[in-house]
Protein backbone atom coordinates (compact mmCIF):
# COMPACT_ATOMS: atom_id res chain seq x y z
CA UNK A 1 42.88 21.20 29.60
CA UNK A 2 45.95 22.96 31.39
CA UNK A 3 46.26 26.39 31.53
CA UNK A 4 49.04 28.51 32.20
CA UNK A 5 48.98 31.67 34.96
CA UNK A 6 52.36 33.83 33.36
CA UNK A 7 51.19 36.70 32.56
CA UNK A 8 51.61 37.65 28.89
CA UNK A 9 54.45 40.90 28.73
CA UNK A 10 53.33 43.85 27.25
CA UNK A 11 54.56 44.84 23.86
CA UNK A 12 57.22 47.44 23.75
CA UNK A 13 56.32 50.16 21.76
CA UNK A 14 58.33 51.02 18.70
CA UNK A 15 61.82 53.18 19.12
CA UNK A 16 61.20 56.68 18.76
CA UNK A 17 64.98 57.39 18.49
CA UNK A 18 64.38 60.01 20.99
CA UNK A 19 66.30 60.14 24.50
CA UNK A 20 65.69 62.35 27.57
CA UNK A 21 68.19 63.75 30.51
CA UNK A 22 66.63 64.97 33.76
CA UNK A 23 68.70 66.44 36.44
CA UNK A 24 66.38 66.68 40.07
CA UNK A 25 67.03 68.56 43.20
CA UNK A 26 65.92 69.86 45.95
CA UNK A 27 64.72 73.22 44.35
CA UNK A 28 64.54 72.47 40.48
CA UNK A 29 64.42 69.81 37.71
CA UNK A 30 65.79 70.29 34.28
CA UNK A 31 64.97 68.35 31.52
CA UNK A 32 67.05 67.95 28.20
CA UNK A 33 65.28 66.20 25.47
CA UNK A 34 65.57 65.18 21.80
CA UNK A 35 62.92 66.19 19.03
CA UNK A 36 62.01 64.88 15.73
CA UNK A 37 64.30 68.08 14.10
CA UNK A 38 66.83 66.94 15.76
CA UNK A 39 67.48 69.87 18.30
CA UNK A 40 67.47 69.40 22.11
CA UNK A 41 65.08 71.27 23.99
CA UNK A 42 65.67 72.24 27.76
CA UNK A 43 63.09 72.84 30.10
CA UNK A 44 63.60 73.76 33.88
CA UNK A 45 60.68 73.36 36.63
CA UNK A 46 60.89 74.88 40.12
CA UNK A 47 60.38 72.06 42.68
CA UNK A 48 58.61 73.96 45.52
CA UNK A 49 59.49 73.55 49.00
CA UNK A 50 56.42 72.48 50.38
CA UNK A 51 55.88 68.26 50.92
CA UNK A 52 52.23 68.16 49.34
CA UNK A 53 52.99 69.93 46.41
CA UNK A 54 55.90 67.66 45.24
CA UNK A 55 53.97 64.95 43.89
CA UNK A 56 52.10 66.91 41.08
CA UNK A 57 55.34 68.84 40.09
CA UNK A 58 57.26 65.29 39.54
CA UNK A 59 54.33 64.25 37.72
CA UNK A 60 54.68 67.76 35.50
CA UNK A 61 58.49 66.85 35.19
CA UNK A 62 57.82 63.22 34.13
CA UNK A 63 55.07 64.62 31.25
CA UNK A 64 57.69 66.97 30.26
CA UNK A 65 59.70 64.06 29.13
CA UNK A 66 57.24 62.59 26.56
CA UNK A 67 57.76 59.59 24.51
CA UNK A 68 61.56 58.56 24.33
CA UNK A 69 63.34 55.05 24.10
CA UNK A 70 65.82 56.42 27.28
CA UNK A 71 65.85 58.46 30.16
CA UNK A 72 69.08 59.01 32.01
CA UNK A 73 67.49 60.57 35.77
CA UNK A 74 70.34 62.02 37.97
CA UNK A 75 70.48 64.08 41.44
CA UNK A 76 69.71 63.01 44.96
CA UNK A 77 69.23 59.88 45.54
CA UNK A 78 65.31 60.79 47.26
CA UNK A 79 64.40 63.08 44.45
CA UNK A 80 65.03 60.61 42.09
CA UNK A 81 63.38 57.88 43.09
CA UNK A 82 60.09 59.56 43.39
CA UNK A 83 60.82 60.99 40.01
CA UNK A 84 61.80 57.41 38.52
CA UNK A 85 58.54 56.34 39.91
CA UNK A 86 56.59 58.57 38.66
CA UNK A 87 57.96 58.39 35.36
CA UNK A 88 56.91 54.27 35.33
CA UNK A 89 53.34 55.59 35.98
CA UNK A 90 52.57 57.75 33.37
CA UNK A 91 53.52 54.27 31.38
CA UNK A 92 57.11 54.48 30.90
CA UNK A 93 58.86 50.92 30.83
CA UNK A 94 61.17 50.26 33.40
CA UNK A 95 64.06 49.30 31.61
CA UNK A 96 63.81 52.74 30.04
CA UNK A 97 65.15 54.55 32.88
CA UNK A 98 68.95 54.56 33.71
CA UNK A 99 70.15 56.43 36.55
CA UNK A 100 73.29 58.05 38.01
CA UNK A 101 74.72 60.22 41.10
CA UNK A 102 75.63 63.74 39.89
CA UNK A 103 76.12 66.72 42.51
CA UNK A 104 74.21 69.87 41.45
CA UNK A 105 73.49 72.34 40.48
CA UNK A 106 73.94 71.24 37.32
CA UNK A 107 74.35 73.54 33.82
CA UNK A 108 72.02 72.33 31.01
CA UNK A 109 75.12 72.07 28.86
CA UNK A 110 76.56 69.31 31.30
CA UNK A 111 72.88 67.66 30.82
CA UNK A 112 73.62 68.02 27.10
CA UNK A 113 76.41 66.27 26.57
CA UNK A 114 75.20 63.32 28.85
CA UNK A 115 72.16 63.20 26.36
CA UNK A 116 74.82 62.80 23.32
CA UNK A 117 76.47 59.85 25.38
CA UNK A 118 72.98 58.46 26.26
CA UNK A 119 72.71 58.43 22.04
């Protein structure tokens, strides 16, 4: 008997309809997400300064997102990498994530209107 050694791919989950915009820097994220009534919600975390206390505030920021179908991540090119990352381990698919180069500090209307596009 042959076997095979692919690994099955995990099921996506079904479309929630929902899509998320994060804008990270050095000092703050914001997040701009849809909800099920169909208003946005913004939500802005202070990124402290300190090294060692990063990781649990990306982690915060990548909870805040919740369960979309897309998440457009933009800011410094460091900052959001360890955010993307972190957003893949709380179980987020990869292919999820889209990302982009946008000079802050950003408004959360400018976030907004990215999050209609991202629609």
């Amino acid at each position: 008997m042959h076997g095979t050694s692919r690994t099955r791919p995990t099921p996506r989950p079904a479309t929630t309809g929902m899509n998320a915009v994060v804008w990270i820097g050095s000092d703050r994220a914001l997040v701009v997400r849809d909800h099920l009534d169909g208003a946005p919600s913004t939500t802005e975390v202070a990124i402290p300064r300190a090294p060692a206390i990063t990781p649990p505030v990306l982690a915060e920021v990548a909870h805040l997102i919740g369960d979309v179908d897309r998440i457009l991540v933009l800011g410094a090119d460091d900052m959001r990498t360890a955010l993307e990352r972190e957003i893949v381990a709380i179980g987020h698919h990869p292919e999820a994530i889209r990302e982009g180069d946008l000079v802050g500090p950003v408004s959360p209307e400018v976030l907004l209107e990215r999050l209609r596009r991202l629609a």
